[in-house]
N, C-alpha and C. Protein backbone atom coordinates (compact mmCIF):
# COMPACT_ATOMS: atom_id res chain seq x y z
N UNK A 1 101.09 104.88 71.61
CA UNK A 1 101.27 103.63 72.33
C UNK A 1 100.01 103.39 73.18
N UNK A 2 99.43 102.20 73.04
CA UNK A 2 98.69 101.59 73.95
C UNK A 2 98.68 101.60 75.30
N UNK A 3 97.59 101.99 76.21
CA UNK A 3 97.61 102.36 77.74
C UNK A 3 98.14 101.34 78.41
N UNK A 4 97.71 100.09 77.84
CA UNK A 4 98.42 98.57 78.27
C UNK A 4 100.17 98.70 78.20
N UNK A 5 100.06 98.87 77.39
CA UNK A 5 102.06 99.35 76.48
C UNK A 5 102.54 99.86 78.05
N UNK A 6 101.79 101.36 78.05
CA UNK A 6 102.76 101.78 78.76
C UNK A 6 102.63 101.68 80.14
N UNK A 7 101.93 100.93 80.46
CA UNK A 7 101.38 100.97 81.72
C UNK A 7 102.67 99.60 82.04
N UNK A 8 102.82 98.48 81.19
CA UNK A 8 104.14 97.88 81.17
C UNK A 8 105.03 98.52 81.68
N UNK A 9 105.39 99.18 80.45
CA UNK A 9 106.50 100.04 80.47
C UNK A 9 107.21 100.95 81.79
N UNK A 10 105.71 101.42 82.19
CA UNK A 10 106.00 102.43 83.09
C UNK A 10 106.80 101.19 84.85
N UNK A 11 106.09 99.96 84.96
CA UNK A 11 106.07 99.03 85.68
C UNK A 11 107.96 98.76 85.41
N UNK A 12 108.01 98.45 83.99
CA UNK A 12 109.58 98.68 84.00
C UNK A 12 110.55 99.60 84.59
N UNK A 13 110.09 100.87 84.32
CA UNK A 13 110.76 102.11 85.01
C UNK A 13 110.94 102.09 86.06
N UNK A 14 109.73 101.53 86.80
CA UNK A 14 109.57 101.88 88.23
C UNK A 14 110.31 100.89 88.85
N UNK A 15 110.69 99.40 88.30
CA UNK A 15 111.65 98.40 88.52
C UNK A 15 112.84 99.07 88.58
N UNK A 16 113.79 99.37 87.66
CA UNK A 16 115.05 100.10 87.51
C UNK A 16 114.90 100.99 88.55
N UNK A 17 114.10 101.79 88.54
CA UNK A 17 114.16 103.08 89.74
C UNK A 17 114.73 102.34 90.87
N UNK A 18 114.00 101.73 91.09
CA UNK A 18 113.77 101.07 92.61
C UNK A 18 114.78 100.12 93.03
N UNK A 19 115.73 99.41 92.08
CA UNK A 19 117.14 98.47 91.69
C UNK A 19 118.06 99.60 91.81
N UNK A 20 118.00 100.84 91.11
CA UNK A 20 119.17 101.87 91.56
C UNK A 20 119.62 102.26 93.08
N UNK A 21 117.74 101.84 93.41
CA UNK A 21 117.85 102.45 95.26
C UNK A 21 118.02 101.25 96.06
N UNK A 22 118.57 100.18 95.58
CA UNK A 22 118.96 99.08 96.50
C UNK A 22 117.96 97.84 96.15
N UNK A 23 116.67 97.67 96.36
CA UNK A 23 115.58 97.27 96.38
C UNK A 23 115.68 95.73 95.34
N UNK A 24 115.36 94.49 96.17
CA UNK A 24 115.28 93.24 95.05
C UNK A 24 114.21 92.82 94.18
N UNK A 25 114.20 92.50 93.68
CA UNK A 25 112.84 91.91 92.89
C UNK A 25 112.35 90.72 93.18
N UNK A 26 111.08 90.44 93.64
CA UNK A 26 110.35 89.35 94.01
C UNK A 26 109.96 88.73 93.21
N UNK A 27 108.78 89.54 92.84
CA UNK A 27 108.21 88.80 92.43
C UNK A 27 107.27 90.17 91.35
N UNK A 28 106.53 89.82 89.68
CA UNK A 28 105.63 91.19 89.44
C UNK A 28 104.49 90.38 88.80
N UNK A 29 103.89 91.63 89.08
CA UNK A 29 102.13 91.20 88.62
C UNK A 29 101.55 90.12 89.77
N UNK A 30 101.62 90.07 90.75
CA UNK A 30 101.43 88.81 91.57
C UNK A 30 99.69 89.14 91.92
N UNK A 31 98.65 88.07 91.37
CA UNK A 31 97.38 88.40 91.72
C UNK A 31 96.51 87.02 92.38
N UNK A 32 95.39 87.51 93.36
CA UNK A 32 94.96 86.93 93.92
C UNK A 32 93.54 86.92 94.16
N UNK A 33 92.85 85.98 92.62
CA UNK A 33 91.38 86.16 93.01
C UNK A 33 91.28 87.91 91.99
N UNK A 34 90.79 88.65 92.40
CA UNK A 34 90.46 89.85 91.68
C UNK A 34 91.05 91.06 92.07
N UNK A 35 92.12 90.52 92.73
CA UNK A 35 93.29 91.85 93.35
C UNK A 35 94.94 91.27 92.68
N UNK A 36 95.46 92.61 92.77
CA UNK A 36 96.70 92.76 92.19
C UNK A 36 97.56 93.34 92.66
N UNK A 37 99.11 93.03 92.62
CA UNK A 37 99.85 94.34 92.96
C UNK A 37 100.75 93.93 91.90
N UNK A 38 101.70 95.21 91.39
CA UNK A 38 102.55 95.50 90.36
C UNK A 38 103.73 94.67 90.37
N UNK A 39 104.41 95.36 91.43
CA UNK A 39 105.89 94.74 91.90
C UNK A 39 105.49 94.07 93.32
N UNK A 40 106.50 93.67 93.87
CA UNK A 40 107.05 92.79 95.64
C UNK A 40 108.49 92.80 95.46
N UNK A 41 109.20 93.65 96.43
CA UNK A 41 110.30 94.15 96.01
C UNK A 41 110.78 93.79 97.72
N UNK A 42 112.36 93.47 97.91
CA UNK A 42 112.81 93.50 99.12
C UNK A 42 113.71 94.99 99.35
N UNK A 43 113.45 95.92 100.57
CA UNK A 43 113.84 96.93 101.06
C UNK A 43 115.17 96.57 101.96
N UNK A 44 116.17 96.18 100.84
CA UNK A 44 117.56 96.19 101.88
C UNK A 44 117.84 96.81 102.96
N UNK A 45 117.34 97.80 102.94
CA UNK A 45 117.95 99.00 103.98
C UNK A 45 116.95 98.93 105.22
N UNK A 46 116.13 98.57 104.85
CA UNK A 46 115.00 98.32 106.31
C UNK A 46 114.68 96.88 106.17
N UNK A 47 115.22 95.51 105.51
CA UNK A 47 114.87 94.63 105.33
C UNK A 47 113.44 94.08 105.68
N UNK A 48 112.23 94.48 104.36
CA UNK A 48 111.30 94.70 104.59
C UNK A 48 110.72 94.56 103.46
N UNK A 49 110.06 93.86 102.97
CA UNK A 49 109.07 93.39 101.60
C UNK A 49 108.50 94.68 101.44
N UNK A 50 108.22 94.82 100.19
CA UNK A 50 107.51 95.80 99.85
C UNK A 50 106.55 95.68 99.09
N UNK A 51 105.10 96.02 98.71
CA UNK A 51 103.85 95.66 98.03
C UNK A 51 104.00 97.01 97.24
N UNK A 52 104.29 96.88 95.90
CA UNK A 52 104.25 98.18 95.26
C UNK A 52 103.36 98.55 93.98
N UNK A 53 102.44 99.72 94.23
CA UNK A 53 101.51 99.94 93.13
C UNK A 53 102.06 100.80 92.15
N UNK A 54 101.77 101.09 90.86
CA UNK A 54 102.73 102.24 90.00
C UNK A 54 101.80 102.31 89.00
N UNK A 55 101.54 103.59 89.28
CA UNK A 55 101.04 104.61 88.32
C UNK A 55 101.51 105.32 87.72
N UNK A 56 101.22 105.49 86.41
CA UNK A 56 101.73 106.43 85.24
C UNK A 56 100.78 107.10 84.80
N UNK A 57 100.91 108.66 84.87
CA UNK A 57 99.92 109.93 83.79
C UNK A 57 101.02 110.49 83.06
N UNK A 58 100.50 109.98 82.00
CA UNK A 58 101.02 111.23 80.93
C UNK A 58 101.10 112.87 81.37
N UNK A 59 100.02 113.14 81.85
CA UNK A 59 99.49 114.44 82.24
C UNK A 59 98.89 114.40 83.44
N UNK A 60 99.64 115.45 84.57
CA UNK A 60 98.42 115.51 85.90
C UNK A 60 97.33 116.40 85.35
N UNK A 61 96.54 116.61 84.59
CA UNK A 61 95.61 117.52 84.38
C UNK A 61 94.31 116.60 85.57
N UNK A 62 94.10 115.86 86.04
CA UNK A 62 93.35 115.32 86.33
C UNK A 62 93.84 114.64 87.64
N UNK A 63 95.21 115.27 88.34
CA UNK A 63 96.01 114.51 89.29
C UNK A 63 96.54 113.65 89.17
N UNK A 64 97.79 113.49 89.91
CA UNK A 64 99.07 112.10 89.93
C UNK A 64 98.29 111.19 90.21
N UNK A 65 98.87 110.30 89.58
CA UNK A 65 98.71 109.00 89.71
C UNK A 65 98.26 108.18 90.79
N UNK A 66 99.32 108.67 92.09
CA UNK A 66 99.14 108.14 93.74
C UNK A 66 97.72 108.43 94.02
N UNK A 67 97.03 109.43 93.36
CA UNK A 67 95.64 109.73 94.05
C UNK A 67 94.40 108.60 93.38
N UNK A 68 95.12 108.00 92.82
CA UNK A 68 94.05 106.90 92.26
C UNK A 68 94.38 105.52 93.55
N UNK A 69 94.99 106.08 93.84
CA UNK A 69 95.06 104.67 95.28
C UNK A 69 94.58 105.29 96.19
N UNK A 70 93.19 104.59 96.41
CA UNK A 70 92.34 104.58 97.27
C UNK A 70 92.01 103.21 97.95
N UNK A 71 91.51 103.73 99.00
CA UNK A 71 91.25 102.50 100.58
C UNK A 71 91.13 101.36 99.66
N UNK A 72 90.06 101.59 98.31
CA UNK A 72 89.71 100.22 98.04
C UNK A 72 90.68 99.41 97.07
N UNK A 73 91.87 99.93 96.64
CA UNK A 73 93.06 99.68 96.49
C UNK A 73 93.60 98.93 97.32
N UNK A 74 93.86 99.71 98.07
CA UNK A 74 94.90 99.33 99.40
C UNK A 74 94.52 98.44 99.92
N UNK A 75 93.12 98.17 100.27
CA UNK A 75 92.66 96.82 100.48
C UNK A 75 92.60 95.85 99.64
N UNK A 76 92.41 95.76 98.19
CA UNK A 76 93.06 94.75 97.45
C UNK A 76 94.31 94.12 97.28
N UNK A 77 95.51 95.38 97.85
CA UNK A 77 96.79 94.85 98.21
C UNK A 77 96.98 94.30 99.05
N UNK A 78 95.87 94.78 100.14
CA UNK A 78 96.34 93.88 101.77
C UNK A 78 96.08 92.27 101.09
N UNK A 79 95.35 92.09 100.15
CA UNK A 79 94.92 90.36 100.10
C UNK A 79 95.63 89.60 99.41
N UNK A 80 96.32 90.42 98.25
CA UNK A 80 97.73 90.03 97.61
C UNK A 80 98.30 89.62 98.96
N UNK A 81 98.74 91.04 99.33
CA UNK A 81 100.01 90.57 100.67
C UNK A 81 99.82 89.29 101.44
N UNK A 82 98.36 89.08 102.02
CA UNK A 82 98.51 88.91 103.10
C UNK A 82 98.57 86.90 102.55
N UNK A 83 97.84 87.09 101.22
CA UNK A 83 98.04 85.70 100.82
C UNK A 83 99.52 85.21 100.07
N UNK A 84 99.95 86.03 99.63
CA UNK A 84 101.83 86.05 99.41
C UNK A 84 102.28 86.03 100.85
N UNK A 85 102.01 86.85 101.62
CA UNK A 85 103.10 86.14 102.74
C UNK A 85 102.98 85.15 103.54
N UNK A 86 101.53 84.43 103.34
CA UNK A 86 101.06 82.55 103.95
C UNK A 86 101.67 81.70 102.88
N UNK A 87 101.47 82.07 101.89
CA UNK A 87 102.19 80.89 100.54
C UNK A 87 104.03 80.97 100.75
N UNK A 88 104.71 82.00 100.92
CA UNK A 88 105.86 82.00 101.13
C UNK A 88 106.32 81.86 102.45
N UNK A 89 105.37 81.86 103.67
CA UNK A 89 105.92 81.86 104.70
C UNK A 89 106.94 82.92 105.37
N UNK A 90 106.92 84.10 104.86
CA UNK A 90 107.67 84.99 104.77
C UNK A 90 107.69 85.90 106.39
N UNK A 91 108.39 85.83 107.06
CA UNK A 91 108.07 86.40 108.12
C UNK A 91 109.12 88.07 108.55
N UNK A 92 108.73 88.67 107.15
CA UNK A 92 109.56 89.81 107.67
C UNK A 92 108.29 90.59 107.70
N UNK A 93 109.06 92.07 108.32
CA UNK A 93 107.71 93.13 108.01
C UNK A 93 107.68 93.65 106.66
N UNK A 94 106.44 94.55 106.61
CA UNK A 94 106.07 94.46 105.16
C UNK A 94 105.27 95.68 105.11
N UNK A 95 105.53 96.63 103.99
CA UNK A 95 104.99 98.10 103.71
C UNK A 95 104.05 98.36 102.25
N UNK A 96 103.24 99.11 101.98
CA UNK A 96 102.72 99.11 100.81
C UNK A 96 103.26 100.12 100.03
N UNK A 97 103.83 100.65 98.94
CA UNK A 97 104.33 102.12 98.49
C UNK A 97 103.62 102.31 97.37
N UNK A 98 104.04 103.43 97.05
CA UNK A 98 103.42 103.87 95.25
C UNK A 98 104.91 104.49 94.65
N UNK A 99 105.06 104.09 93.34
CA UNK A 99 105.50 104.73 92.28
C UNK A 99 104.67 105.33 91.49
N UNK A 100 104.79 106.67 91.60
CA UNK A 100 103.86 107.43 90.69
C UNK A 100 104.94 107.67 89.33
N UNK A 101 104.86 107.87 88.08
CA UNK A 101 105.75 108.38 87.10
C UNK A 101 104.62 109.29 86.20
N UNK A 102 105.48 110.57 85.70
CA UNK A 102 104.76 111.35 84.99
C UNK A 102 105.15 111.38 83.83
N UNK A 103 104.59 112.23 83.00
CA UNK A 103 105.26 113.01 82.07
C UNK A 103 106.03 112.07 80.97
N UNK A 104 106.63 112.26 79.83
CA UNK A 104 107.34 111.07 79.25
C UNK A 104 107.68 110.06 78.74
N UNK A 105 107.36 108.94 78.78
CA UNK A 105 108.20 107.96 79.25
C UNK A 105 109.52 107.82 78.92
N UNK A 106 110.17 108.29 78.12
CA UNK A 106 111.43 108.58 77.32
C UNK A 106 112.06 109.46 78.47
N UNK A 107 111.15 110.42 79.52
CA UNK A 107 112.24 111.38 80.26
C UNK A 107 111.16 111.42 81.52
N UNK A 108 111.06 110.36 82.14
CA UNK A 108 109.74 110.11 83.35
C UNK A 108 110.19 111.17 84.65
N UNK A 109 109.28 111.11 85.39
CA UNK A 109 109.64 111.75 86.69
C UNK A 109 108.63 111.12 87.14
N UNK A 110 109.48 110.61 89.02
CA UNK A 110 109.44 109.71 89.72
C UNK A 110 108.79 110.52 91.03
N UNK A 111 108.11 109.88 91.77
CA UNK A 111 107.54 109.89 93.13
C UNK A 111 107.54 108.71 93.45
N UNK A 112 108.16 108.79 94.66
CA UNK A 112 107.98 107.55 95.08
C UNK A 112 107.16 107.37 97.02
N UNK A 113 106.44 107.14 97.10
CA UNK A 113 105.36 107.19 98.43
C UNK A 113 105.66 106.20 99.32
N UNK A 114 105.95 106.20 100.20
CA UNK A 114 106.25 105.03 101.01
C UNK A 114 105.18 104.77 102.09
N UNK A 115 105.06 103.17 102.54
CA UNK A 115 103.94 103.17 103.66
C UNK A 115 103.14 104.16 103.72
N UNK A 116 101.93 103.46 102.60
CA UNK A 116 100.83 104.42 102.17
C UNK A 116 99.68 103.73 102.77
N UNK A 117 99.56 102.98 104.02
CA UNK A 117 98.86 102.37 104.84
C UNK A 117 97.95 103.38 105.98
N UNK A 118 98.68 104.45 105.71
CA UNK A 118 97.98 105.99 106.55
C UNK A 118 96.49 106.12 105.64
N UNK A 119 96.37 105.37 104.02
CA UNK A 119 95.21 105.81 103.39
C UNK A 119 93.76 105.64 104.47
């Protein structure tokens, strides 16, 4: 399967994951200019938007996934965010996370990182 394929795919998983744990769906793929984020998910339980990146390795031989989000990541999400939450007017608070998934895709394993704004 194509890296594109599963890199979908994996974006699917990480949807369901995140629908099991309460979490709504916004909005996916939302991009702005030359930045991106995956999902925008609402955090029922802390009622709190969420900006979510998701990575998939087949193999950590080379490290999880989360370690590919770097500052200059995270700053491409802040511009998603910060221009999604002027277009929607959205005035809740708002966190960045990672779904990392490994191994699989038929039998994935999940990390999930929360307020990864400490990068």
């Amino acid at each position: 399967m194509p890296n594109f394929s599963k890199g979908i795919q994996a974006e699917k998983l990480a949807l369901n994951y995140l629908e099991k744990k309460g979490y709504l769906l916004l909005e996916k793929n939302v991009r702005t200019a030359n930045s991106e984020v995956d999902l925008i998910v609402i955090d029922q339980k802390y009622d709190e938007i969420v900006f979510v990146e998701v990575k998939y390795r087949e193999r950590v031989d080379h490290g999880e996934g989360s370690q590919a989000v770097d500052q200059r990541k995270l700053n491409s999400m802040v511009k998603v965010a910060n221009s999604y939450l002027r277009k929607k007017q959205f005035k809740k608070s708002y966190r960045f996370d990672i779904i990392s998934i490994t191994g699989n895709l038929a039998k994935p394993r999940f990390s999930h990182f929360q307020n990864i704004s400490w990068l």
